[in-house]
N, C-alpha and C. Protein backbone atom coordinates (compact mmCIF):
# COMPACT_ATOMS: atom_id res chain seq x y z
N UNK A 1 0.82 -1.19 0.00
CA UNK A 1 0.00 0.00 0.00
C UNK A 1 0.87 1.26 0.00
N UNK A 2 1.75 1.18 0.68
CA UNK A 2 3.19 2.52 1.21
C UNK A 2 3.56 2.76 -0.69
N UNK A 3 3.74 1.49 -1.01
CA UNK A 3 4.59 1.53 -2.20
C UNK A 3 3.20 2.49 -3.70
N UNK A 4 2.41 1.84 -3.32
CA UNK A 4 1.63 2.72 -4.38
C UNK A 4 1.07 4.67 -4.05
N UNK A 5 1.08 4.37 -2.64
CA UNK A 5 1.11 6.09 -2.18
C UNK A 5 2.12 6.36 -2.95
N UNK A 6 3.32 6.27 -2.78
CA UNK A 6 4.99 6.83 -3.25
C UNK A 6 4.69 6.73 -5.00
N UNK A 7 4.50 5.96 -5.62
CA UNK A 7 4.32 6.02 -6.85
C UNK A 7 3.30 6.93 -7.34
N UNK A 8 2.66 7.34 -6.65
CA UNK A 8 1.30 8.08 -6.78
C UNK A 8 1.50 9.59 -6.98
N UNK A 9 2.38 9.75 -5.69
CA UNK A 9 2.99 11.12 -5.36
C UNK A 9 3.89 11.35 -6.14
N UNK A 10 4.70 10.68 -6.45
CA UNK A 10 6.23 10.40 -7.42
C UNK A 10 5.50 10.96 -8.75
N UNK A 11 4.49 10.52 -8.73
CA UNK A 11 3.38 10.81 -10.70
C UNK A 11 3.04 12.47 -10.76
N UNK A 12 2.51 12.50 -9.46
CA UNK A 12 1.92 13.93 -9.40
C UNK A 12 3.15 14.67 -9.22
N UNK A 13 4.26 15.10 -8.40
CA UNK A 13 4.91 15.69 -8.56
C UNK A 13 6.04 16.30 -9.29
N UNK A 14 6.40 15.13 -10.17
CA UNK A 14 7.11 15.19 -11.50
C UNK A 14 5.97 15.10 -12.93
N UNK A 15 4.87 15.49 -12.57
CA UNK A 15 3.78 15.79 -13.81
C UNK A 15 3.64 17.97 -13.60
N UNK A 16 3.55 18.12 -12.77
CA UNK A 16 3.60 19.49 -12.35
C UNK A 16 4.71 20.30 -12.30
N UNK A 17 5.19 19.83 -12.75
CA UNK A 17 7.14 20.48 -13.30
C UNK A 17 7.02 19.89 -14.93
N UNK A 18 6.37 19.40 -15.42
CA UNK A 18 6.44 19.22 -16.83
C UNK A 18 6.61 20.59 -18.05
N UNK A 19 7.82 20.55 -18.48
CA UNK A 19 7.90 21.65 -19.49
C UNK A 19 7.42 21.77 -20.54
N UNK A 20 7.25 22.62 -21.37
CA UNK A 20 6.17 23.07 -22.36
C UNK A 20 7.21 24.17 -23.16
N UNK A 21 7.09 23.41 -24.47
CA UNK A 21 7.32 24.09 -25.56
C UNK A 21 6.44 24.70 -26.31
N UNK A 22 7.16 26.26 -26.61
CA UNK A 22 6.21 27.14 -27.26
C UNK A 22 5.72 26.24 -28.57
N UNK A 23 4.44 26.56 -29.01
CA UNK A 23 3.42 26.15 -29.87
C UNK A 23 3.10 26.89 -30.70
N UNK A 24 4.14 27.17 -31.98
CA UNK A 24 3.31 28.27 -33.02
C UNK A 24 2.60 27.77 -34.43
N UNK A 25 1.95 28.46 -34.55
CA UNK A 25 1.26 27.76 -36.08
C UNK A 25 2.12 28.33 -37.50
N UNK A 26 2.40 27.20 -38.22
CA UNK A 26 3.11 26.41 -39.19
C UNK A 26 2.92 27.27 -40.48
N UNK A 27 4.15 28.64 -40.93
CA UNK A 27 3.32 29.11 -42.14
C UNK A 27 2.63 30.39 -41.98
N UNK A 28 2.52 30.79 -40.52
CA UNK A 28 1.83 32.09 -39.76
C UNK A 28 2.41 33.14 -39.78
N UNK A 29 2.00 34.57 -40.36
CA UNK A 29 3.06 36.05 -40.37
C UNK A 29 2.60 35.95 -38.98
N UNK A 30 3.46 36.45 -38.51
CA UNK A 30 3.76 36.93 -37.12
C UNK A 30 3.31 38.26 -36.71
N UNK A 31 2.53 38.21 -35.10
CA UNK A 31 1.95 39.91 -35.19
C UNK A 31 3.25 40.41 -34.01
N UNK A 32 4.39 39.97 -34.00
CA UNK A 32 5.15 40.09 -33.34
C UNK A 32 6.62 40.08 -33.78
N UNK A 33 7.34 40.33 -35.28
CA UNK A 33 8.42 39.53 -35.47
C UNK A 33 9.32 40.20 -34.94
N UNK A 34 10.70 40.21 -34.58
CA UNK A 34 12.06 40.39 -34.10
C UNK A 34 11.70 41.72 -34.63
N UNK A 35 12.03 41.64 -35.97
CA UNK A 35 11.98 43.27 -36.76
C UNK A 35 11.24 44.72 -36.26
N UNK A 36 10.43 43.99 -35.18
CA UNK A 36 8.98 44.88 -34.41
C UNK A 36 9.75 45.91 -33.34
N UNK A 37 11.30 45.42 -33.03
CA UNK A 37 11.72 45.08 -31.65
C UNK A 37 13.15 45.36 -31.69
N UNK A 38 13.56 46.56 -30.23
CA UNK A 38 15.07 47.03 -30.84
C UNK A 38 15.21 46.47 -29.69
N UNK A 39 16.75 45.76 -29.39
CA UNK A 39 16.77 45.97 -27.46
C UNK A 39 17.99 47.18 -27.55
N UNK A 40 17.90 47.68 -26.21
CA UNK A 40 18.44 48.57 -25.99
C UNK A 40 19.14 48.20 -24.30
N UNK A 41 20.31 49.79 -24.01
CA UNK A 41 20.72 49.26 -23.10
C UNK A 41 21.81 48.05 -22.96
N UNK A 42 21.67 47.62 -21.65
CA UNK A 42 22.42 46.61 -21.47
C UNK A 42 21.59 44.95 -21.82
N UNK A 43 20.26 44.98 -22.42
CA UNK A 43 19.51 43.87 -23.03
C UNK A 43 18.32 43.69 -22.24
N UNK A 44 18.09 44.22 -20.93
CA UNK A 44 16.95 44.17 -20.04
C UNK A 44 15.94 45.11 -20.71
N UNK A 45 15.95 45.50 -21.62
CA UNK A 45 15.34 46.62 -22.11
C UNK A 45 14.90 46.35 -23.20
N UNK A 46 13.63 46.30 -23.99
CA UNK A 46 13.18 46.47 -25.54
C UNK A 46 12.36 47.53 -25.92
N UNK A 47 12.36 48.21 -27.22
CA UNK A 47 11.58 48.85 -27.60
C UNK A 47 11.06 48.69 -29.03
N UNK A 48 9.55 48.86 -28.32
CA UNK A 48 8.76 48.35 -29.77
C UNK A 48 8.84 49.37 -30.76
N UNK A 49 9.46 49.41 -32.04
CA UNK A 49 9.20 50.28 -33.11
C UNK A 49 8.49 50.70 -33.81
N UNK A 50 7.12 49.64 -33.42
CA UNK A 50 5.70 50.16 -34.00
C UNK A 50 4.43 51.28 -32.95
N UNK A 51 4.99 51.14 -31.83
CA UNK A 51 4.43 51.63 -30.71
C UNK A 51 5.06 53.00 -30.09
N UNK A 52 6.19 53.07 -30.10
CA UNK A 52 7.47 53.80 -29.27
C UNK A 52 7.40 52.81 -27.51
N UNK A 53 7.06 52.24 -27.24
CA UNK A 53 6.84 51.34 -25.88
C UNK A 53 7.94 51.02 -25.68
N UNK A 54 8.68 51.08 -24.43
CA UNK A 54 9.73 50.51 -23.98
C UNK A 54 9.41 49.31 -22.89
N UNK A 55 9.71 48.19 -22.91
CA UNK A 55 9.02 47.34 -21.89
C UNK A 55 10.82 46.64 -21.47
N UNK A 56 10.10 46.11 -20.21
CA UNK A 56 11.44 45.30 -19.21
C UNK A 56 11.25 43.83 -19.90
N UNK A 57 12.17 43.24 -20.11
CA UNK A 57 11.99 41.55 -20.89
C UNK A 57 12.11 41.08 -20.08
N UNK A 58 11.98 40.93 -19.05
CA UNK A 58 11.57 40.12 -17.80
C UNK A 58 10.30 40.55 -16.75
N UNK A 59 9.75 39.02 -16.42
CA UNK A 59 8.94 39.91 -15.21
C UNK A 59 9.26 40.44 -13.82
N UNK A 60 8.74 40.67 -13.59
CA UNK A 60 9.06 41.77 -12.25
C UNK A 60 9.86 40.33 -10.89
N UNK A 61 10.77 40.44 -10.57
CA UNK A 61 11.65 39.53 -9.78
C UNK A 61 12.29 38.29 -10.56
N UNK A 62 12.07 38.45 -11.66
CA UNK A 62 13.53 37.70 -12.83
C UNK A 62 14.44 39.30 -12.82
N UNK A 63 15.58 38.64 -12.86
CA UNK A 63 16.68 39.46 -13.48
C UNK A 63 17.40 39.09 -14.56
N UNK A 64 17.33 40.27 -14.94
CA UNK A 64 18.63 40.10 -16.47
C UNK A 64 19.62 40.00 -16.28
N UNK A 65 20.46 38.97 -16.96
CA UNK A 65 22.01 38.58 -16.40
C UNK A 65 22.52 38.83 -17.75
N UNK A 66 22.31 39.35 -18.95
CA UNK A 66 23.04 39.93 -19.57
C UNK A 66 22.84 39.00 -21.05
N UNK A 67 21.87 37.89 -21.35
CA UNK A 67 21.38 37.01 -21.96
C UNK A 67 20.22 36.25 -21.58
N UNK A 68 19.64 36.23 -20.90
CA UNK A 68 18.09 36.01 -20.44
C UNK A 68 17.63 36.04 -19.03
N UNK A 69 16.78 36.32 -18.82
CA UNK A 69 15.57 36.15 -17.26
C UNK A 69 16.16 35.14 -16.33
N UNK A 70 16.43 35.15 -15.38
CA UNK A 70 16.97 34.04 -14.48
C UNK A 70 16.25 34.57 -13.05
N UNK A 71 15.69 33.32 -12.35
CA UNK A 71 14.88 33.65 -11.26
C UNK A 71 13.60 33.44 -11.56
N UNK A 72 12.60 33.79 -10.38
CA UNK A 72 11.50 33.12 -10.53
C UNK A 72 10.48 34.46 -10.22
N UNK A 73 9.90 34.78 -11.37
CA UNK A 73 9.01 35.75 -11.21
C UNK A 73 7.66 35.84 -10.16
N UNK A 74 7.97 37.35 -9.33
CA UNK A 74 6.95 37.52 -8.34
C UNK A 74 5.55 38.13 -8.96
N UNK A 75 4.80 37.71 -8.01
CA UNK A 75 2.96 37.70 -7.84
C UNK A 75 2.36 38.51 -7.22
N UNK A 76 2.15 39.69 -7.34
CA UNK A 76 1.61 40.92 -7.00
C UNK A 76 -0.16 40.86 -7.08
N UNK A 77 -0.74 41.36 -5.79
CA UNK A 77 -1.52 41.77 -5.98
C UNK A 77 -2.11 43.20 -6.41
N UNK A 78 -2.98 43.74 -7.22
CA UNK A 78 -2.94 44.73 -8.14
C UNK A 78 -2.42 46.20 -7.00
N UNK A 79 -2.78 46.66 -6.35
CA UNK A 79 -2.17 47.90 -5.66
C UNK A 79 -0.96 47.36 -5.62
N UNK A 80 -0.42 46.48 -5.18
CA UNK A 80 1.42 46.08 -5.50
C UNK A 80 1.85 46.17 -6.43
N UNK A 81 1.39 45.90 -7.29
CA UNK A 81 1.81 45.96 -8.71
C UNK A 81 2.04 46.81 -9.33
N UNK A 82 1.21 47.87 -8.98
CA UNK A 82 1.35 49.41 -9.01
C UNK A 82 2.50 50.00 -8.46
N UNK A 83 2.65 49.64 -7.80
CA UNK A 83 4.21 49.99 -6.66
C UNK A 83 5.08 49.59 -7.03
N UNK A 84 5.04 48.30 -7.26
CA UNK A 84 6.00 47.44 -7.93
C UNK A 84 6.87 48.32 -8.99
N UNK A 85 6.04 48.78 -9.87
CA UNK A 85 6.38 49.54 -11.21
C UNK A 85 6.76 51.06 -10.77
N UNK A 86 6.16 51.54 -10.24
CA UNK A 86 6.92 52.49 -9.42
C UNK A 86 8.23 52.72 -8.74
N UNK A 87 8.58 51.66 -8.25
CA UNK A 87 10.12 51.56 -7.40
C UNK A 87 10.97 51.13 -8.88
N UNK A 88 10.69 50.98 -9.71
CA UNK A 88 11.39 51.00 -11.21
C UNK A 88 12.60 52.31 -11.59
N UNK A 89 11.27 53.49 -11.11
CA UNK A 89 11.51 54.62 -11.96
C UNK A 89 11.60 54.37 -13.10
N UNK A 90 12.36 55.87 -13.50
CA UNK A 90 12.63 55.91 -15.71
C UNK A 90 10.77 55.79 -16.21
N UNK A 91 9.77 56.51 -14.76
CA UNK A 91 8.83 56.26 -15.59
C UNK A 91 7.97 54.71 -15.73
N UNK A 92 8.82 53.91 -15.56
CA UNK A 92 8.33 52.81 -15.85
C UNK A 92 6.92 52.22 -14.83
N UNK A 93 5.57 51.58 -15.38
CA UNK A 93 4.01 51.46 -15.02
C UNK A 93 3.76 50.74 -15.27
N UNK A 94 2.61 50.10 -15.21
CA UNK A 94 1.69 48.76 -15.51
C UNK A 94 1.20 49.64 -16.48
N UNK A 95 1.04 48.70 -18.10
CA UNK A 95 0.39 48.93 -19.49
C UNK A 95 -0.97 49.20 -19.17
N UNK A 96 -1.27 49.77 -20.67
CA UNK A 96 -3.16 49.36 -20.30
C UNK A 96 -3.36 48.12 -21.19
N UNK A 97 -4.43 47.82 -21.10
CA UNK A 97 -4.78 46.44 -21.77
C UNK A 97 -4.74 46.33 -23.32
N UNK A 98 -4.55 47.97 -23.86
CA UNK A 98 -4.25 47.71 -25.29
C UNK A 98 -2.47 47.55 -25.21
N UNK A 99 -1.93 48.47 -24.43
CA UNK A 99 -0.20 48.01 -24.70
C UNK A 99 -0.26 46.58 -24.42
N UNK A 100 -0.82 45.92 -23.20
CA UNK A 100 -0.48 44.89 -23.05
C UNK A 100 -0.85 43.75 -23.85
N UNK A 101 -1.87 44.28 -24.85
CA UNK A 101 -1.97 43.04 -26.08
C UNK A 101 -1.00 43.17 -27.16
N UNK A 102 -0.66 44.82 -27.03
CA UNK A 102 0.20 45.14 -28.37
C UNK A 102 1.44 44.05 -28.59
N UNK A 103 1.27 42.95 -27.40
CA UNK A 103 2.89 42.48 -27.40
C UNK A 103 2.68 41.29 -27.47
N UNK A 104 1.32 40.85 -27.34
CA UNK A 104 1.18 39.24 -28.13
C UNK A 104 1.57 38.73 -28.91
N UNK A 105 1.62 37.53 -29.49
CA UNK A 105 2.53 36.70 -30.70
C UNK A 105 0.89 35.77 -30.64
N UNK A 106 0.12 36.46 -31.85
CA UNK A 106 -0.98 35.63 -31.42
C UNK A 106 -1.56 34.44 -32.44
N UNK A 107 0.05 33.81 -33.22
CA UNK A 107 0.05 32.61 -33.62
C UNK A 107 0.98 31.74 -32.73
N UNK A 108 1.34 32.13 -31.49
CA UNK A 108 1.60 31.33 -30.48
C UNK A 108 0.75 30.65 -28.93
N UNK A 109 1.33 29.53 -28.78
CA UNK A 109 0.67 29.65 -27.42
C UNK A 109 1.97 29.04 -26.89
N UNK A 110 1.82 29.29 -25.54
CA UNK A 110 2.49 28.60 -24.11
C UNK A 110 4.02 28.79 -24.16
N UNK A 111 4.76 30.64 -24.32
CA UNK A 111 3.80 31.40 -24.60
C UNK A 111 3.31 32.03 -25.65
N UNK A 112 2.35 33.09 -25.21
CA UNK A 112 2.04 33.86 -26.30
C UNK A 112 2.65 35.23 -26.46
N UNK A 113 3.88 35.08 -26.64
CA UNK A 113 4.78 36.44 -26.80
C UNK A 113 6.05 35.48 -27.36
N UNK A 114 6.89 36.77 -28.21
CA UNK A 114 8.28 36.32 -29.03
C UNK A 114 9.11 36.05 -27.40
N UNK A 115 9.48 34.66 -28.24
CA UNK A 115 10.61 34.45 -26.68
C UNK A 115 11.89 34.65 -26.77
N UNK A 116 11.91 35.30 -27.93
CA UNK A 116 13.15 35.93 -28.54
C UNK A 116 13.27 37.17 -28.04
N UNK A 117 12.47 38.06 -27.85
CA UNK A 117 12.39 39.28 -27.16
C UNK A 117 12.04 39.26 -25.94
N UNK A 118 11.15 38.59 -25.40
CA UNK A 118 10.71 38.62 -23.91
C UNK A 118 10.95 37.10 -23.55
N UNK A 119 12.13 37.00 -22.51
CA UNK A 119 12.47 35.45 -22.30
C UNK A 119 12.01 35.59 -21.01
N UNK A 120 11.55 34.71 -20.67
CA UNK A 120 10.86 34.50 -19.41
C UNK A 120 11.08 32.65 -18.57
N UNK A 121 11.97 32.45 -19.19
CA UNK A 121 12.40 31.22 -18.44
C UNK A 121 12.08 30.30 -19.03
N UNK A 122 11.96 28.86 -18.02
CA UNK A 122 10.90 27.45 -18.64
C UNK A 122 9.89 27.37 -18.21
N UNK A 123 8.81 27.58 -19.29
CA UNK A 123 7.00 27.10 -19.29
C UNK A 123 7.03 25.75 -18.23
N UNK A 124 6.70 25.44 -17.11
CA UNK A 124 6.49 24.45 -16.70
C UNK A 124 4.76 24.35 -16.63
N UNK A 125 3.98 23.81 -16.30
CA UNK A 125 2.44 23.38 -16.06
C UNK A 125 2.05 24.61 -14.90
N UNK A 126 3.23 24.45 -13.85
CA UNK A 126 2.64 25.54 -12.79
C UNK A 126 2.53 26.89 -13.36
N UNK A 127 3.19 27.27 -14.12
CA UNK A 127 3.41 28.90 -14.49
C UNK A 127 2.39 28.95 -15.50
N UNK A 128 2.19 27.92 -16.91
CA UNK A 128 1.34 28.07 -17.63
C UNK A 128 -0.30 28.27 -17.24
N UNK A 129 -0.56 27.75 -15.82
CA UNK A 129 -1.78 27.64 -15.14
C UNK A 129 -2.16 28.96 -14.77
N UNK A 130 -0.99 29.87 -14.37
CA UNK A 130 -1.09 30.85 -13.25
C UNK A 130 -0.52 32.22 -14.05
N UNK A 131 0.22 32.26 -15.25
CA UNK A 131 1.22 33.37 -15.24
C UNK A 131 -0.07 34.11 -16.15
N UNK A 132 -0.55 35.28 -15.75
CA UNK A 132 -1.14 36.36 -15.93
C UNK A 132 -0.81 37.56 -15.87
N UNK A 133 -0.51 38.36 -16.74
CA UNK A 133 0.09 40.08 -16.34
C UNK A 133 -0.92 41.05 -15.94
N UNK A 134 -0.65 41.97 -14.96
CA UNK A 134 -1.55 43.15 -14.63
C UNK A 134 -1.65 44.24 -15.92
N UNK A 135 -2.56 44.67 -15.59
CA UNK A 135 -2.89 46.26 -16.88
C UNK A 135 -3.82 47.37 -15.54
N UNK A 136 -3.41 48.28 -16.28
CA UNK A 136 -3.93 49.30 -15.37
C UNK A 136 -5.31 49.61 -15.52
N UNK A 137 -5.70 48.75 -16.81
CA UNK A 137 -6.99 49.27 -17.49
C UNK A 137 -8.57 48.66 -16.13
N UNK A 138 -9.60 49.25 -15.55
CA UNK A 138 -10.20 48.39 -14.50
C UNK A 138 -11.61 48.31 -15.08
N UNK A 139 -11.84 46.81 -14.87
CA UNK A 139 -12.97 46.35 -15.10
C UNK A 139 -14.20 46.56 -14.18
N UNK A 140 -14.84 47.71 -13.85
CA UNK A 140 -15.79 48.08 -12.87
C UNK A 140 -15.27 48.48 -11.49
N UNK A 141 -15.46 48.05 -10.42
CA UNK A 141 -14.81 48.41 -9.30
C UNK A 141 -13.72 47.50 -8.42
N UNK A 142 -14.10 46.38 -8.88
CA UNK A 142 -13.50 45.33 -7.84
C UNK A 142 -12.59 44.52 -9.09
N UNK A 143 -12.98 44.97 -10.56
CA UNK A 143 -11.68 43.82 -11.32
C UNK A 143 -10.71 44.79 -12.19
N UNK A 144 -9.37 43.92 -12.21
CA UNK A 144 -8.80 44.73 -13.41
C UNK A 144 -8.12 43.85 -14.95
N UNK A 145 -8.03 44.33 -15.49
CA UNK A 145 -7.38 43.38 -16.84
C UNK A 145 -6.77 42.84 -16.72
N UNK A 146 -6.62 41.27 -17.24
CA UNK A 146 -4.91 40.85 -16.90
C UNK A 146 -5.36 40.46 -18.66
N UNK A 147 -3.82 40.14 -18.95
CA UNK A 147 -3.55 39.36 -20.31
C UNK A 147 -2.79 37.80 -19.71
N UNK A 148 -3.72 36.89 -19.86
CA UNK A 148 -3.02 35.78 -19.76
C UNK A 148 -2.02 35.06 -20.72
N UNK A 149 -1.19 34.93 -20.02
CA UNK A 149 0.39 34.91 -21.16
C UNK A 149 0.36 33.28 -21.99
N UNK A 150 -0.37 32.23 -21.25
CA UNK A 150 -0.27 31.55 -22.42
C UNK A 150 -0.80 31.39 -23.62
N UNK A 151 -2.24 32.21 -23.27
CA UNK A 151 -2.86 31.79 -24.43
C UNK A 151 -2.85 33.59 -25.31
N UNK A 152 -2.58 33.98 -24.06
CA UNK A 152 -2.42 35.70 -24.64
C UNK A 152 -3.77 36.67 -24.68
N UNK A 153 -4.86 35.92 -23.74
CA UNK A 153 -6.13 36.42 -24.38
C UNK A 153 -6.25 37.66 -23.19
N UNK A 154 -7.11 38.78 -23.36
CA UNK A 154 -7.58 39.53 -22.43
C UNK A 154 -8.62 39.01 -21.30
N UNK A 155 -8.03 38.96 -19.95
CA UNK A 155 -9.22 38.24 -18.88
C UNK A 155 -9.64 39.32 -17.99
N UNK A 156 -10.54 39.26 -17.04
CA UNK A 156 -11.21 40.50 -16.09
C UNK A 156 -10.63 39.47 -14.77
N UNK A 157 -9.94 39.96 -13.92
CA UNK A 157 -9.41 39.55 -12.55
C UNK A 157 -9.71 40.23 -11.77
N UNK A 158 -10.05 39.66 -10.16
CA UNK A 158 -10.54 40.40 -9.41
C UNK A 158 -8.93 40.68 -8.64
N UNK A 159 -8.56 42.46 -8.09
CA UNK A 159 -8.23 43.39 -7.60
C UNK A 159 -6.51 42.72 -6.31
N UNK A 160 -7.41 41.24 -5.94
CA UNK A 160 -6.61 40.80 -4.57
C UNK A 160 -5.80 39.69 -5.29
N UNK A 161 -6.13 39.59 -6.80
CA UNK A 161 -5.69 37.98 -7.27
C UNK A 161 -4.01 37.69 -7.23
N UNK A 162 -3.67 37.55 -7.04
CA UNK A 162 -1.99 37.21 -7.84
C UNK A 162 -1.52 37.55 -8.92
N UNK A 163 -1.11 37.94 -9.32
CA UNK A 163 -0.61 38.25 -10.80
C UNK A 163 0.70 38.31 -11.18
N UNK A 164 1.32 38.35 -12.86
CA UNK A 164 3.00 38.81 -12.85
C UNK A 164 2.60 40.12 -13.23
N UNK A 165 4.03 40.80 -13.29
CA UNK A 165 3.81 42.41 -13.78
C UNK A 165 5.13 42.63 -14.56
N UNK A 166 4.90 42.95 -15.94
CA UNK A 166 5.98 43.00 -17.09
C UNK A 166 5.44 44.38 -16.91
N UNK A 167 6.68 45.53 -16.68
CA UNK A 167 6.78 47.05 -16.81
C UNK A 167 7.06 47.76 -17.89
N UNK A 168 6.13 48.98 -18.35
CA UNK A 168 6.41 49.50 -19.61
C UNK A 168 6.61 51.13 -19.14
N UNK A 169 7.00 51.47 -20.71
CA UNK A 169 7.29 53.39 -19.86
C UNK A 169 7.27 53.76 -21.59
N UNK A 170 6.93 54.72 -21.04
CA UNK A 170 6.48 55.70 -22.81
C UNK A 170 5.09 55.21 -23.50
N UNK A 171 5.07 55.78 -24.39
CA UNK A 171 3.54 55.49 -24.63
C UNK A 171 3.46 55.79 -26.37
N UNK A 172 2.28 55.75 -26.94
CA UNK A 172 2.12 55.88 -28.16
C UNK A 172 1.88 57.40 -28.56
């Protein structure tokens, strides 16, 4: 009986660390290509050339080590998140829900952004379940926008939820 608990647990816990490769469709112009996209700086930095948008290529508690995101991105609830982007400076805020679609790759999923420009680590099951970005844009009183990053779609979240927060500064 001991032995099938352990196998049981052994299933579930190495199923929930399972990685996930991005998923793009075969043949698809891209609403996102490289060409869209300068980095600047020391590489923590991109700017969209169709927008003027400057966004951080990591989320908020990855750091840039000088070739991609390393660390494990923090979960803000929305007044944090706000702050969050604040202790940035250079300006830098939570998007509204149109910047924050402007940056979809929306012949991708899992994720749905160039991971060439915005690297964000390894897709495991837990992050794909959960990783949602804040927008400043608010859905009535108690929700605000998130863009859910795997599938990239616009969702209404309520105010206390968890969230990631990818920081932008400048505007259109």
């Amino acid at each position: 009986m001991k032995k099938i608990a352990l196998i049981i647990c052994c299933y579930f816990v190495s199923s929930s660390h399972t990685i996930y490769a991005q998923t793009c469709k075969t043949g698809a112009i891209k609403s996102t290509p490289d060409t869209n996209f300068e980095i600047i700086g020391d590489g923590s930095e991109v700017k969209d050339k169709i927008t003027g948008l400057i966004w951080q290529r990591c989320f908020a508690g990855q750091i840039w080590n000088g070739s991609e995101c390393i660390g494990e991105a923090n979960q803000f609830q929305w007044l944090d998140a706000l702050k969050e982007t604040r202790k940035l400076g250079k300006g830098y805020r939570l998007p509204n829900a149109k910047e924050a679609m402007s940056i979809i790759e929306h012949s991708c999923i899992y994720p749905a952004f160039n991971t060439k420009i915005f690297m964000d680590g390894k897709w495991t099951q837990d992050i794909q379940l959960t990783r949602s970005i804040w927008t400043s844009t608010p859905n009535g009183e108690k929700h605000i926008y998130t863009v859910w990053s795997g599938w990239g779609k616009l969702t209404s979240t309520q105010r206390t939820t968890l969230n990631g927060v990818r920081a932008v500064r400048g505007g259109w």
